[in-house]
Protein backbone atom coordinates (compact mmCIF):
# COMPACT_ATOMS: atom_id res chain seq x y z
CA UNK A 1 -4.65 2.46 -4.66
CA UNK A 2 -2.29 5.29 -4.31
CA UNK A 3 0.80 5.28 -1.50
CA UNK A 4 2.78 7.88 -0.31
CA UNK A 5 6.06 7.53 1.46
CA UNK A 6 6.83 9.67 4.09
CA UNK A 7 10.65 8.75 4.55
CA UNK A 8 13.01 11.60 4.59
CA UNK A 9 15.33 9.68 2.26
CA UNK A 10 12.00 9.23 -0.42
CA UNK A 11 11.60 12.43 -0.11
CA UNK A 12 7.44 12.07 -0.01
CA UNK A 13 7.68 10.01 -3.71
CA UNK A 14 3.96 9.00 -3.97
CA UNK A 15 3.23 6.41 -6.70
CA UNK A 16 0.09 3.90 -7.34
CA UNK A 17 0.33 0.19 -6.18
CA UNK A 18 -1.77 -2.96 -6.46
CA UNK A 19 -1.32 -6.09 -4.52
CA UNK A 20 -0.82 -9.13 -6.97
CA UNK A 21 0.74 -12.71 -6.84
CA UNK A 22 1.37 -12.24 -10.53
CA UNK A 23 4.62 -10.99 -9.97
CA UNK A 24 8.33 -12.83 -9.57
CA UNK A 25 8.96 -11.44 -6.13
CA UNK A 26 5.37 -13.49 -4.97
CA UNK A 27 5.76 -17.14 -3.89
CA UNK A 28 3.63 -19.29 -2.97
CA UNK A 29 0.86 -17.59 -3.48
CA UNK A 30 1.28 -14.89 -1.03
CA UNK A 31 1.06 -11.15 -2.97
CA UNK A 32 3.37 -8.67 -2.95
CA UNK A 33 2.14 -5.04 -3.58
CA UNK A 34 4.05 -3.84 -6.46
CA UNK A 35 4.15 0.06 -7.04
CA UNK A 36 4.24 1.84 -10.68
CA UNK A 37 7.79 1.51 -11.60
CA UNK A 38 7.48 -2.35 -11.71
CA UNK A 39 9.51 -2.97 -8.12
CA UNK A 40 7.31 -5.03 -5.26
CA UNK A 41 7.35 -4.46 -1.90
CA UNK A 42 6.62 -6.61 0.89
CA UNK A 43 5.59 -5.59 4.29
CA UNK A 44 9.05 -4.60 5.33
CA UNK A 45 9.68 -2.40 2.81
CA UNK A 46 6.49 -0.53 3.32
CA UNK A 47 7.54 -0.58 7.16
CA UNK A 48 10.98 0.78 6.28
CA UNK A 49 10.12 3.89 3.50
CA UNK A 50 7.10 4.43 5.82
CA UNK A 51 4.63 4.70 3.04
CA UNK A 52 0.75 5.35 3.91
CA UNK A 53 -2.21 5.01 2.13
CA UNK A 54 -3.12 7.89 0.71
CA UNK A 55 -6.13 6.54 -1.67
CA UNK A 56 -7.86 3.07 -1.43
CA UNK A 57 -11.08 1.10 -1.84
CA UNK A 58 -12.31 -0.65 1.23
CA UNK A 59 -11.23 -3.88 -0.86
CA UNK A 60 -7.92 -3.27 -0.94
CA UNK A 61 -7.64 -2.00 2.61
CA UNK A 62 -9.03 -5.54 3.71
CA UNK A 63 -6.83 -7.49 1.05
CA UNK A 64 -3.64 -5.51 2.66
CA UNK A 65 -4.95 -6.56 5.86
CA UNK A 66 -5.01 -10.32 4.92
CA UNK A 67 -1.57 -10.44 3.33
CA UNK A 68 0.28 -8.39 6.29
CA UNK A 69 0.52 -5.12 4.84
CA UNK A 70 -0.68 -2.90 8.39
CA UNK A 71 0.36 0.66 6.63
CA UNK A 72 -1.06 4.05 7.98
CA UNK A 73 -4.54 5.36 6.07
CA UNK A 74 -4.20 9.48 5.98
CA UNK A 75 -7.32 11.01 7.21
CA UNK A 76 -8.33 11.89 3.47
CA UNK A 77 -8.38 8.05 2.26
CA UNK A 78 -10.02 7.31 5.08
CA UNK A 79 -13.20 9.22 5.11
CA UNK A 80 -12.75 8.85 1.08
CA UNK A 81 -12.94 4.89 1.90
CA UNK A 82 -16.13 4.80 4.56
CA UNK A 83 -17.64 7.93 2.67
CA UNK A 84 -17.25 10.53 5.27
CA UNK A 85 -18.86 7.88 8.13
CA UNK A 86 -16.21 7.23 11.13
C-alpha cells in the first residue's frame, strides 16, 4: 500500500507501508504498519502526521480496519480499490 502524509511539518512525504507483526515495535501479536525507511507506526502516529491512503488493496484496507488503523482513503485509492463501483 502506498501512504501519504498530509502534515504541514511532513511536508506531503509519501512512502509505501505494510502492516506486519514481524517487527520489534509489534507485541503481542498486534501489527504495526511499518513504512519504507524501516520506522513503524501505530495508530497514533498515523493520527498525528495525518497520513491517508493513497493506494491499497481491499485486503489491506480491511486488515487496517481490524488492527485500529481508521486513516482517510483519497478518492483515487478508493475507486482504484472497488474498481470504479461506489
Amino acid at each position: 500500500m502506498k501512504l501519504k502524509a498530509f502534515s504541514p511539518l511532513l511536508n506531503g512525504y509519501e512512502t509505501k507501508a505494510a502492516l506486519t507483526t514481524d517487527h520489534a515495535a509489534s507485541s503481542y501479536g498486534r501489527p504495526v504498519l511499518v513504512i519504507d525507511n524501516g520506522d513503524a507506526l501505530g495508530p497514533a502516529d498515523c493520527k498525528l502526521a495525518d497520513y491517508r491512503i493513497i493506494e491499497a488493496s481491499a485486503d489491506e484496507l480491511a486488515a487496517l480496519d481490524a488492527a485500529g488503523y481508521w486513516m482517510k482513503i483519497e478518492a483515487a485509492a478508493f475507486l482504484k480499490t472497488t474498481g470504479g463501483r461506489p
